[in-house]
Protein backbone atom coordinates (compact mmCIF):
# COMPACT_ATOMS: atom_id res chain seq x y z
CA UNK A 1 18.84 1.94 -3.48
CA UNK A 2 16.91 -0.20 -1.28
CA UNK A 3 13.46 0.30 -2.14
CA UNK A 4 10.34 -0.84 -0.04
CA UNK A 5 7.51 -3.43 -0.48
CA UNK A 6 3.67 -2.19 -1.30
CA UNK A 7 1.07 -4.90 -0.56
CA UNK A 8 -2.80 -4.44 0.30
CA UNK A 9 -5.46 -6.67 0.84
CA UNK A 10 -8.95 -5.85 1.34
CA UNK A 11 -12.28 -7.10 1.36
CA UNK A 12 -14.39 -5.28 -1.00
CA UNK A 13 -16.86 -6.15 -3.87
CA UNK A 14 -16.01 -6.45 -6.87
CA UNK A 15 -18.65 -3.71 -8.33
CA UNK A 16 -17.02 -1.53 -5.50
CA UNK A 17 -13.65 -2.24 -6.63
CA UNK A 18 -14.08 -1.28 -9.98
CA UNK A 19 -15.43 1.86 -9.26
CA UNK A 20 -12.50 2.39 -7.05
CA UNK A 21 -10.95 1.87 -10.04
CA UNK A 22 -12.59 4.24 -11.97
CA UNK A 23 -13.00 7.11 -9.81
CA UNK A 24 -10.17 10.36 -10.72
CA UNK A 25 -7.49 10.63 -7.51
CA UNK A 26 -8.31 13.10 -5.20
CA UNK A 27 -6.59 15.58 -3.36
CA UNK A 28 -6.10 14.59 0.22
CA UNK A 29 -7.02 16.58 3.12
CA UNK A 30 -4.40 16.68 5.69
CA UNK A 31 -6.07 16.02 9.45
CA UNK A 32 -5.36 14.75 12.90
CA UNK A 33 -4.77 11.15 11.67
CA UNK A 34 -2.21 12.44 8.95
CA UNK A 35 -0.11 14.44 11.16
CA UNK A 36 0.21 11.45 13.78
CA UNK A 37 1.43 9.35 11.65
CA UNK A 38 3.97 11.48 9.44
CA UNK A 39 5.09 13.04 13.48
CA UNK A 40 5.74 8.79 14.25
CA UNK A 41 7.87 8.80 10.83
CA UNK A 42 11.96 9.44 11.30
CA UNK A 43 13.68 10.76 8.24
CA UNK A 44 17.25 13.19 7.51
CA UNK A 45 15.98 16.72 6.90
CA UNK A 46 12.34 15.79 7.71
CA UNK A 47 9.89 18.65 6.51
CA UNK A 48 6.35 19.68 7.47
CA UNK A 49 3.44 17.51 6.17
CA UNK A 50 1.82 20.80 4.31
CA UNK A 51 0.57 19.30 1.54
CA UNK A 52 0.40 15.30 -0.38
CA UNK A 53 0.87 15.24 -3.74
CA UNK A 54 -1.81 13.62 -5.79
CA UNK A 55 -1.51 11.36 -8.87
CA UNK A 56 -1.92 13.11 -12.45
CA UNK A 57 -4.26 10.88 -13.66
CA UNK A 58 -7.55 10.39 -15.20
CA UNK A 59 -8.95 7.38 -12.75
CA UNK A 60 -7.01 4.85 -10.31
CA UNK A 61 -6.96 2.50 -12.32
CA UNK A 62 -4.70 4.28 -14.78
CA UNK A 63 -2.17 4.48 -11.49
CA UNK A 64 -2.26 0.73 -10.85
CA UNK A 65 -2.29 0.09 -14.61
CA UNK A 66 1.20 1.99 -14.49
CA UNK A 67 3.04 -0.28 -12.00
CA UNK A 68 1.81 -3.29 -12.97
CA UNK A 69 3.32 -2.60 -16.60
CA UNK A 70 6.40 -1.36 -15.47
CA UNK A 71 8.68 -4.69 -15.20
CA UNK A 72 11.26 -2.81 -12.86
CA UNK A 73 8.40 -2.51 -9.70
CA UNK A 74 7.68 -6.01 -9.65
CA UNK A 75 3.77 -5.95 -9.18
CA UNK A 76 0.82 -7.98 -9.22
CA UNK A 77 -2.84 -8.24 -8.60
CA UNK A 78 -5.62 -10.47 -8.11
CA UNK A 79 -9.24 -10.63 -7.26
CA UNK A 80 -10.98 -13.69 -5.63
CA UNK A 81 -14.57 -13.85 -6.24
CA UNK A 82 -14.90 -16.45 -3.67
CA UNK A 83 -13.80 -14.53 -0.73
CA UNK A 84 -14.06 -10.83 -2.72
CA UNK A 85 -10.68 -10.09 -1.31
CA UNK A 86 -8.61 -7.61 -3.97
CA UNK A 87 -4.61 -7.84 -2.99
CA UNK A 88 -2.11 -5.92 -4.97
CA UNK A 89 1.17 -5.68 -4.31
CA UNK A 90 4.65 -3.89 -5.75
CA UNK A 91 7.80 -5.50 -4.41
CA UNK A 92 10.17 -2.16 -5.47
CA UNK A 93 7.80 0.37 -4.79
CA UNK A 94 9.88 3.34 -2.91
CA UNK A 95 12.34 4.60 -0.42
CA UNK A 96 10.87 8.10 -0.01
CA UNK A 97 7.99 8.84 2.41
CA UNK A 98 7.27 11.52 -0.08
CA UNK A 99 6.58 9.56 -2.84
CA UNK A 100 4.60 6.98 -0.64
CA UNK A 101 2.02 10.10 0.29
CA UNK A 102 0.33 10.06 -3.50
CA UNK A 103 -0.24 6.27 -2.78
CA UNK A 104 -1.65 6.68 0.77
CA UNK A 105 -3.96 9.46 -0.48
CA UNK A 106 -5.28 6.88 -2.92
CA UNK A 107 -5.88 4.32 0.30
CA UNK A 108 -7.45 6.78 2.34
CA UNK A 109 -9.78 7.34 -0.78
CA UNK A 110 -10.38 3.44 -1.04
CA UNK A 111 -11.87 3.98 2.43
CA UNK A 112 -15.40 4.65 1.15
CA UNK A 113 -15.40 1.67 -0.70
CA UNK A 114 -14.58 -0.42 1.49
CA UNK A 115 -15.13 -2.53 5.28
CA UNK A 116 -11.94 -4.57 5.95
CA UNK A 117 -8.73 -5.05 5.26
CA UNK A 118 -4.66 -3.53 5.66
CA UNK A 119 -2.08 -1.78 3.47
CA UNK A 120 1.62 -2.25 4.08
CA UNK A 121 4.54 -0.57 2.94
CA UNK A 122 7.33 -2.04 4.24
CA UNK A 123 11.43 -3.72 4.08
CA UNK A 124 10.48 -6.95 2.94
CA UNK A 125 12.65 -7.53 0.61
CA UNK A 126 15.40 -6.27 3.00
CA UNK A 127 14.17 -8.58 6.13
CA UNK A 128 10.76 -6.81 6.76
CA UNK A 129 11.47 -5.69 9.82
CA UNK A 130 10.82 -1.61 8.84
CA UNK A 131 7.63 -0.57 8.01
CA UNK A 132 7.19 3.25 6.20
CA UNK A 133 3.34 2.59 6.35
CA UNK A 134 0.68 0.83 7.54
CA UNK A 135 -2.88 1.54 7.06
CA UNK A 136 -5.93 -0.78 8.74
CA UNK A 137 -9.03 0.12 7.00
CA UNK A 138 -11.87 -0.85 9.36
CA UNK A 139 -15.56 0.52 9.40
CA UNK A 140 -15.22 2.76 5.99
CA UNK A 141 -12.13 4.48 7.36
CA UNK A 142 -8.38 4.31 6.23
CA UNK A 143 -6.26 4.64 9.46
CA UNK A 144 -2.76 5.58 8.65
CA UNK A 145 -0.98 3.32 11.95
CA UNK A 146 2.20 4.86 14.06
CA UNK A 147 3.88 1.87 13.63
CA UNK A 148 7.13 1.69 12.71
CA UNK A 149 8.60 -2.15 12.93
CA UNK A 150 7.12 -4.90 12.01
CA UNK A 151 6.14 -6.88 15.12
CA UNK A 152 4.05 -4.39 15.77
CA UNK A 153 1.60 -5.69 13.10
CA UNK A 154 -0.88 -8.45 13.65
CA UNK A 155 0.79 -11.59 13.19
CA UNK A 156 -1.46 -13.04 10.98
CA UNK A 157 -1.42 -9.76 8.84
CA UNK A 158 1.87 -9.95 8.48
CA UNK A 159 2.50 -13.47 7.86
CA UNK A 160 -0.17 -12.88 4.72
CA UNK A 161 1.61 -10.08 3.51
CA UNK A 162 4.92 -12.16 3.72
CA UNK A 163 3.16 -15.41 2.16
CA UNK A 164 2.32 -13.42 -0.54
CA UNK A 165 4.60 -11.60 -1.29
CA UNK A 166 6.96 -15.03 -1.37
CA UNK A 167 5.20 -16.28 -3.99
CA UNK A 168 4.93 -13.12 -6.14
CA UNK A 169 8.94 -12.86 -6.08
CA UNK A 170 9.42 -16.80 -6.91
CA UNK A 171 6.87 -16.25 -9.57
CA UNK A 172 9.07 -12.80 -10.82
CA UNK A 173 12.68 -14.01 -10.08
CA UNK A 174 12.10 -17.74 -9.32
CA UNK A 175 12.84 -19.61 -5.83
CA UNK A 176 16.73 -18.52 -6.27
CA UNK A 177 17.46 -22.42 -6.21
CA UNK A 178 20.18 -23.87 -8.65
């Protein structure tokens, strides 16, 4: 089971944030930008996109709260108040676009609350060179991206997401050095 990488950054207060974080998850409607990107996706026995599930939960943060306690995802978060930039990241998250779509729902719902910033969900544990999902949140909009690799990302985007995400597995599993 080779499971894929979660990590978002964005740019958001930290009032904003928390009522991200306290605000129920909502269903998602399915439109144009939706359908692109799940058409861009390849998959064995690929159905429809008729519907994306939502999380059960009473707020977002309750979601979060869940992979952050469960030891076998590997996540983290942090805030800085200097540059109110909230990252969070998961380094087992999935290997199923269908149980990415819950998660995505949630970004497209962080839209509102936010100006700036990028979600990945991606191989990096395996190379990085795959990517099930990228979303660029620009303007108050979540923008699922067609892209599929991972040079197709901003450089510097990327290079973030793997800087991070380096430290957050040395941190987890140590530098793997003897």
């Amino acid at each position: 089971m080779e499971l894929d990488t979660l990590y978002i950054s964005i740019q958001i207060e930290r009032e904003r944030l928390n009522a991200f974080f306290a605000a129920r998850p909502m269903q998602a409607a399915i439109d144009k930008n939706w359908l692109q990107w799940w058409e861009s996706r390849q998959m064995y026995n690929k159905l429809a996109l008729e519907t994306i599930p939502t999380y059960s939960k009473q707020c977002i943060r309750d979601v979060l709260d869940d992979l952050l306690r469960t030891a076998s995802y590997g996540a983290m978060e942090q805030y800085d108040d200097t540059n109110q930039r909230w990252t969070f990241a998961a380094l087992h998250f999935s290997e199923n676009y269908h149980e990415i779509l819950p998660m995505l729902a949630l970004f497209k719902q962080l839209a509102s609350y936010t100006e700036s910033g990028f979600a990945l969900i991606f191989d990096w544990m395996w190379g990085g060179d795959t990517v099930m999902a990228y979303v660029d949140f620009k303007g108050g909009e979540a923008s699922l991206e067609p892209v599929t690799a991972s040079y197709e990302i901003e450089l510097k985007r990327f290079e973030e997401a793997d800087s991070y995400l380096q430290v957050l597995s040395e941190a987890l599993y140590g530098n793997g050095q003897d």
